[in-house]
Protein backbone atom coordinates (compact mmCIF):
# COMPACT_ATOMS: atom_id res chain seq x y z
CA UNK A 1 -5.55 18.51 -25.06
CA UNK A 2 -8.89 17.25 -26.81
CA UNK A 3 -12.10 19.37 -27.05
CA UNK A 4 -15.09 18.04 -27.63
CA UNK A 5 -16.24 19.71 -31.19
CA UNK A 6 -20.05 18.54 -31.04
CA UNK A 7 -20.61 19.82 -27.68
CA UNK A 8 -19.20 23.22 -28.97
CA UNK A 9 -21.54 22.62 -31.63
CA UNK A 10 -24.48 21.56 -29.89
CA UNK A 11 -24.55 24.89 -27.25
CA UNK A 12 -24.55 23.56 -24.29
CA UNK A 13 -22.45 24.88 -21.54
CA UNK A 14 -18.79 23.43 -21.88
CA UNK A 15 -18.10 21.96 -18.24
CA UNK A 16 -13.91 22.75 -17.87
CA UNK A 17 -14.69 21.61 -13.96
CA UNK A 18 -16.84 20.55 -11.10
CA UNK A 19 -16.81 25.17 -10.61
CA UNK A 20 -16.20 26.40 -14.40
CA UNK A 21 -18.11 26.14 -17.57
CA UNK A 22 -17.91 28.24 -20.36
CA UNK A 23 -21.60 29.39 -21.99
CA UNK A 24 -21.91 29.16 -25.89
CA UNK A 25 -23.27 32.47 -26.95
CA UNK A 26 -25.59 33.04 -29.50
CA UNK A 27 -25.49 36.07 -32.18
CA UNK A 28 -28.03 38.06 -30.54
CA UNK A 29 -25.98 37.63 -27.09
CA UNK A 30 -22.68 39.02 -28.60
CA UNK A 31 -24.98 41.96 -30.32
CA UNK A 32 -26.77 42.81 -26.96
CA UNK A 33 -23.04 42.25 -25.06
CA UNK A 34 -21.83 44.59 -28.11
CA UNK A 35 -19.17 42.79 -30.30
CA UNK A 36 -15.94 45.23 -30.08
CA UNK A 37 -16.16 44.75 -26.21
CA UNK A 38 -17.15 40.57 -26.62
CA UNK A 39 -14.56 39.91 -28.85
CA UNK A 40 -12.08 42.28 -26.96
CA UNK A 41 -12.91 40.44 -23.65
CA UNK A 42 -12.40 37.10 -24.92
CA UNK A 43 -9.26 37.94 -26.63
CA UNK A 44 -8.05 39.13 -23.59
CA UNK A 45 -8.21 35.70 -21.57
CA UNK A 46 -6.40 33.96 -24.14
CA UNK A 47 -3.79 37.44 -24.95
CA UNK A 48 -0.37 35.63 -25.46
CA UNK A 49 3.10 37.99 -24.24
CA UNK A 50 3.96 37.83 -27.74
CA UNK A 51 0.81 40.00 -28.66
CA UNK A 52 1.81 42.61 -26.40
CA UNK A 53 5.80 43.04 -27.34
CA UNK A 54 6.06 47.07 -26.83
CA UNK A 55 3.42 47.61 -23.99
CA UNK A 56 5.50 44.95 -22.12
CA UNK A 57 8.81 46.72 -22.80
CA UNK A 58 7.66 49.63 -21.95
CA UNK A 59 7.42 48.72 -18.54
CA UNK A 60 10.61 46.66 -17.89
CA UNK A 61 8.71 43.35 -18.99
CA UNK A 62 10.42 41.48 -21.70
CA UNK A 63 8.09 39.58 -23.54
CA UNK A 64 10.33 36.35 -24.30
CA UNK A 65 11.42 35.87 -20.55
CA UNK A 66 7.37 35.52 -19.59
CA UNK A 67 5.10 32.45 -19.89
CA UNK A 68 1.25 32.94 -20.91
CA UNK A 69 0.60 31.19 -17.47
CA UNK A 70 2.29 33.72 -15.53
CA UNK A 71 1.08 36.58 -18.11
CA UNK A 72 -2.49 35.81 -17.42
CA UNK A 73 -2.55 35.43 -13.81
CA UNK A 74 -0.18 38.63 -12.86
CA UNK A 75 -1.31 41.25 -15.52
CA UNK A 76 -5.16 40.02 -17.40
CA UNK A 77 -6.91 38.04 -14.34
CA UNK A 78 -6.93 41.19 -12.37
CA UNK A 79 -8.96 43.05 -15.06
CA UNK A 80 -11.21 40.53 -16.12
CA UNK A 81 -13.82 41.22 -13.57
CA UNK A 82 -17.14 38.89 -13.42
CA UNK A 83 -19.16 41.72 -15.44
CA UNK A 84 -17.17 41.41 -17.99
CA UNK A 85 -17.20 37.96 -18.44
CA UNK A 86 -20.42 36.75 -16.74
CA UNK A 87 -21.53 36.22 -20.83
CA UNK A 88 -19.20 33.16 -20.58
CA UNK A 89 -18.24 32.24 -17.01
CA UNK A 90 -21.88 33.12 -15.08
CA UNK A 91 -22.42 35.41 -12.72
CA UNK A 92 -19.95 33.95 -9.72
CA UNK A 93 -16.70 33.02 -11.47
CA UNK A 94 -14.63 36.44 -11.60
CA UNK A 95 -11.06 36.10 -12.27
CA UNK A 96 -10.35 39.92 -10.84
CA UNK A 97 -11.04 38.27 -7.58
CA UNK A 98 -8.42 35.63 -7.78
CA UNK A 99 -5.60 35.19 -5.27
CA UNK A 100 -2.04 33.61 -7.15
CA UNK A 101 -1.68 30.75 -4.53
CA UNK A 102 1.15 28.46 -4.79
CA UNK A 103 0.75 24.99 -4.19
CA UNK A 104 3.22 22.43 -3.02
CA UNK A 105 1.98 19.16 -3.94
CA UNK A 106 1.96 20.68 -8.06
CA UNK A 107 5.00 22.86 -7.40
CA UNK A 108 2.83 25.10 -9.22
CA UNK A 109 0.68 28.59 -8.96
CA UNK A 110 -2.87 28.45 -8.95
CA UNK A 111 -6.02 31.14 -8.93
CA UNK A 112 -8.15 30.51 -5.90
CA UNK A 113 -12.17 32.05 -5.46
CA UNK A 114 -13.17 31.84 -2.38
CA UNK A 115 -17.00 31.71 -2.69
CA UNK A 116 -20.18 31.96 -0.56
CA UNK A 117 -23.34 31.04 -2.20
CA UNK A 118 -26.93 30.64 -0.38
CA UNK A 119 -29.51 28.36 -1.78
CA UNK A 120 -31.64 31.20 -4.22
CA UNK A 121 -28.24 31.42 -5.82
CA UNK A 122 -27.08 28.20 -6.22
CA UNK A 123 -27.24 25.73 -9.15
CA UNK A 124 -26.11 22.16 -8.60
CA UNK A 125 -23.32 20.91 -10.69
CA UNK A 126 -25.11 17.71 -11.95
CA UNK A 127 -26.96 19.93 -14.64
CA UNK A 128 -24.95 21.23 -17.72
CA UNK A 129 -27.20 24.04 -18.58
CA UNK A 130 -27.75 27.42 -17.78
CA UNK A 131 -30.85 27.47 -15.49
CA UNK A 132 -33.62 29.98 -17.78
CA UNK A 133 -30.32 32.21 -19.04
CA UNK A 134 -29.12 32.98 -15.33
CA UNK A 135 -25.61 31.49 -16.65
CA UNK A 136 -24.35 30.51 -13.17
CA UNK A 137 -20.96 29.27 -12.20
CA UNK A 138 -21.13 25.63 -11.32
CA UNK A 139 -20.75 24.46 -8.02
CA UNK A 140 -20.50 21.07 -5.64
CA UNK A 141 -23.08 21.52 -3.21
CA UNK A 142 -20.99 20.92 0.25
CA UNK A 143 -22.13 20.94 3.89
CA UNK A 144 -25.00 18.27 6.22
CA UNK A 145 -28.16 17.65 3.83
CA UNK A 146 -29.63 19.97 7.75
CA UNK A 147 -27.38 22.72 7.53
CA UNK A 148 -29.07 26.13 8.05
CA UNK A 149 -30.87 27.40 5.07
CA UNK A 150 -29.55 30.86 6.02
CA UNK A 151 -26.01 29.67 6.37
CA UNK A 152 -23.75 29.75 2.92
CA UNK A 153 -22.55 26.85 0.91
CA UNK A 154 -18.79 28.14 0.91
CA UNK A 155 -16.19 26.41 -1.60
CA UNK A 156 -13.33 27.22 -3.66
CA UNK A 157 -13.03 27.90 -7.15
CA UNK A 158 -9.51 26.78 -8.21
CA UNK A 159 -7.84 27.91 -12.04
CA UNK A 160 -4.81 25.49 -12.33
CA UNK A 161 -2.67 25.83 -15.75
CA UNK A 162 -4.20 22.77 -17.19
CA UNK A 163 -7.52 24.48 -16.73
CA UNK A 164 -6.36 27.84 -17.82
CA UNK A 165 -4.92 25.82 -20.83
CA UNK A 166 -8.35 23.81 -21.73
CA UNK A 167 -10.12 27.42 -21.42
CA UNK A 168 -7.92 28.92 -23.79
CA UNK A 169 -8.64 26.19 -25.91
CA UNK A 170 -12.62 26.31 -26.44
CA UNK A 171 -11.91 29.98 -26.91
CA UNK A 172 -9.38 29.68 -29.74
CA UNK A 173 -11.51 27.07 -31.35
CA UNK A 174 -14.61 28.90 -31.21
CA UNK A 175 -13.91 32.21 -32.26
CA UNK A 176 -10.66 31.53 -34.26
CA UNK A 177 -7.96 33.07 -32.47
CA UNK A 178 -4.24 31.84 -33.26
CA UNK A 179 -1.80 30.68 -31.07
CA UNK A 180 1.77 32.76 -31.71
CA UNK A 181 4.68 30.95 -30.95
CA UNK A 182 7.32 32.87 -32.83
CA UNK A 183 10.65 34.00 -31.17
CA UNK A 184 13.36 36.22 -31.57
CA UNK A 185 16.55 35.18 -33.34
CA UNK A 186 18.51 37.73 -31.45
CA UNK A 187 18.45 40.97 -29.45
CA UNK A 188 18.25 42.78 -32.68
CA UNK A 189 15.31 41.15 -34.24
CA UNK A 190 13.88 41.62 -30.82
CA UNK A 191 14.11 45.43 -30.70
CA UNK A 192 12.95 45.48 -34.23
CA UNK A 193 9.70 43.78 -33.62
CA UNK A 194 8.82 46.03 -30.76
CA UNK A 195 9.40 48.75 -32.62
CA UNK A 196 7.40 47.82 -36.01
CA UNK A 197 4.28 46.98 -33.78
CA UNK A 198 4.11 49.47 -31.20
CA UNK A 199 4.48 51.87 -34.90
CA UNK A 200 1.61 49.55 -36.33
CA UNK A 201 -0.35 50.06 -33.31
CA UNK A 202 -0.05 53.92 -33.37
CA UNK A 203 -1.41 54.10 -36.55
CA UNK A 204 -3.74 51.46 -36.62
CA UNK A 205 -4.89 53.07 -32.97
CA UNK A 206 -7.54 55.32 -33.86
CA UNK A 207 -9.54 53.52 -37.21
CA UNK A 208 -12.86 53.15 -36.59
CA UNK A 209 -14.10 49.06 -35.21
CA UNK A 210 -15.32 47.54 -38.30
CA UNK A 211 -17.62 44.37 -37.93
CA UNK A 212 -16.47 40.94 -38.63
CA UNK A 213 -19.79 39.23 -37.72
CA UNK A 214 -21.77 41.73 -39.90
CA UNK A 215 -20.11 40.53 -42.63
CA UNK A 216 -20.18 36.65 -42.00
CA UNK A 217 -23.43 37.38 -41.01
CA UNK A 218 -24.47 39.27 -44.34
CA UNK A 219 -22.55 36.09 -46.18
CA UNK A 220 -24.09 33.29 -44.90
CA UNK A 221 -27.94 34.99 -44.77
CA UNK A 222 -27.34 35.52 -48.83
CA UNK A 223 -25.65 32.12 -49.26
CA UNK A 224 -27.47 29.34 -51.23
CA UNK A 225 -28.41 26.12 -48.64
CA UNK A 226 -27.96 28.38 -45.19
CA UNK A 227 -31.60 27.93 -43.47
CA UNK A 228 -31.62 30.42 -41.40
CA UNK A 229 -32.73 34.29 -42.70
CA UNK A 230 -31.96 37.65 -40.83
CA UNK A 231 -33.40 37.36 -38.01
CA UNK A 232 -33.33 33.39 -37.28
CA UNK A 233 -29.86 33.80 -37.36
CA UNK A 234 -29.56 35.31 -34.41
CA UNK A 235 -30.55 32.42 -32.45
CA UNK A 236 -27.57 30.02 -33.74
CA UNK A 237 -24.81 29.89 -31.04
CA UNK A 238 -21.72 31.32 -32.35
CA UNK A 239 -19.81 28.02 -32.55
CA UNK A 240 -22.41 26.77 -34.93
CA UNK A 241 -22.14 29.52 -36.79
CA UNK A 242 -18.91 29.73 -37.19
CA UNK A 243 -18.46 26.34 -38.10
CA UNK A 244 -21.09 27.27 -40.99
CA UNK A 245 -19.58 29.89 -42.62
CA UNK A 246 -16.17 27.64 -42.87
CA UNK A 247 -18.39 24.47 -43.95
CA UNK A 248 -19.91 26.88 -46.40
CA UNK A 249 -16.55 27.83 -47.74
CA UNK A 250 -15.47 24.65 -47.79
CA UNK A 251 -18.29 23.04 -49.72
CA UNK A 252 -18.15 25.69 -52.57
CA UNK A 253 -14.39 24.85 -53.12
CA UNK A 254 -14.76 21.68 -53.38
CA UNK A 255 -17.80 22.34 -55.90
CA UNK A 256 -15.47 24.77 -57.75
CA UNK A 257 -12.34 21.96 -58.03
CA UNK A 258 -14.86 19.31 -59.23
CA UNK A 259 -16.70 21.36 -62.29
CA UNK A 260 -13.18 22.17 -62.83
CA UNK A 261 -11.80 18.92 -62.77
CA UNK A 262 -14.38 17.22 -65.08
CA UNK A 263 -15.17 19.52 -67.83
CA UNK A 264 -12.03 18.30 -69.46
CA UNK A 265 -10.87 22.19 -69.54
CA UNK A 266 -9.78 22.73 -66.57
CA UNK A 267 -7.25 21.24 -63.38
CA UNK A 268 -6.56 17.94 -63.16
CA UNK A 269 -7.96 16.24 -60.31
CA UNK A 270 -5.01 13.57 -59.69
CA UNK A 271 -3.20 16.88 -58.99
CA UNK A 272 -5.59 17.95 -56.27
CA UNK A 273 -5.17 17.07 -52.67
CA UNK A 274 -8.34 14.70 -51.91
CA UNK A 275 -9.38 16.63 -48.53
CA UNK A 276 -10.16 19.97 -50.71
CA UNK A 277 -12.81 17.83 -52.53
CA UNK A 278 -14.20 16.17 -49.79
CA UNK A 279 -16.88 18.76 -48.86
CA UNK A 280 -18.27 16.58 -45.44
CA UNK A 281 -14.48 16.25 -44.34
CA UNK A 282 -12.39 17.94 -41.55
CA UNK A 283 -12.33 21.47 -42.02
């Protein structure tokens, strides 16, 4: 499954489908959103079973024996309601109002919105922007070009797997979450894990929520060759950004390995893997 990087980069609204795109928020949208609850939110539409061993447990779920698929749509859709999310989906997608509707012709589950829309609140799907910041869902306009203005456009928003799937994607790759795919050897190792996190979570429960983006934030403002200062920063989507503080990184590496490599004193550069020198290559 392939994302488009520069559109990430660019800002735009990502369209998933003809009903579904996901906004690119800037800094001063996650700020005014508040970042523990942002970052909480979005973690919790792409939450694997594996991050959740002990809570699952706890209540007769075991966490190997459950697909993220099935994960999502029977325990996080129903609390992901559209005010929590309206910062990426707009203000008509809302997962909390999903039905699990299985379809024969996929042999498959699906989420299904049933939607009613009038014109004021519409926004045609041919555009891929957000309309002056209303970030509204996407829609196919349906219906006679003479229907009654007063009557509804009325559709269905539909969340297969593969779209769950290419959501989860954009998320990971915008905000740097990591996809788990470790298993148990045994029943032993099993128990073991549950117990070692639910006793990490106890007493990691109650420390204080300390800043990640304040930090980067701080970084790149006080790096050498970052153009934007404290308060222009702000305005830089958060994929951009992101993708600047790894650039960043990356570049001063490869500065580090060269001046290294040529004063004669240092490493050897045969010994050096050529993508950590190549500061405009694949991060």
């Amino acid at each position: 499954m392939e994302i488009d990087k520069l559109k990430l980069y660019r800002g735009n609204p990502y369209i998933v489908n003809e009903h579904i795109q996901i906004h690119m928020p800037t800094l001063g949208e996650i700020v005014d959103y508040g970042e523990q609850d942002f970052y909480s939110m979005c973690f919790t539409i792409v939450e694997q079973p594996t991050n959740m061993k002990w809570q699952l447990w706890d209540v007769g779920v075991d966490w190997t024996e459950i697909n993220q698929w099935d994960f999502f749509t029977d325990i996080l859709a129903p609390s992901l309601t559209k005010e929590k999310t309206k910062i990426l989906f707009g203000d008509i997608v809302d997962f909390s109002l999903m039905k699990k509707v299985y379809k024969k012709e996929i042999d498959s589950y699906v989420l299904v919105q049933d939607v009613a829309v009038f014109d004021e609140d519409s926004q045609d799907v041919g555009s891929a922007y957000y309309d002056d910041k209303s970030k509204k869902g996407l829609f196919r306009k349906k219906g006679k070009p003479n229907r009654n203005k007063n009557q509804p456009y009325e559709y269905q928003i539909i969340v297969d797997e593969y779209t769950y799937k290419m959501i989860c994607k954009i998320i990971r790759d915008t905000y740097g979450f990591e996809e788990k795919h470790d298993r148990p050897a045994n029943e032993v190792t099993k128990l073991a894990q549950i117990e070692d996190e639910k006793e990490e979570y106890m007493m990691n429960k109650d420390k204080p929520y300390v800043s990640n983006l304040m930090n980067f934030i701080s970084a790149m403002v006080n790096s050498e060759g970052f153009k934007r200062d404290d308060v222009t920063v702000f305005d830089m989507n958060i994929y951009a950004f992101m993708d600047s503080v790894r650039r960043v990184s990356k570049i001063k590496n490869a500065q580090l390995l060269l001046q290294s490599g040529y004063s004669g004193f240092g490493i050897d550069l045969k010994d050096i893997d050529k993508k950590e020198i190549e500061w405009a290559g694949e991060i």
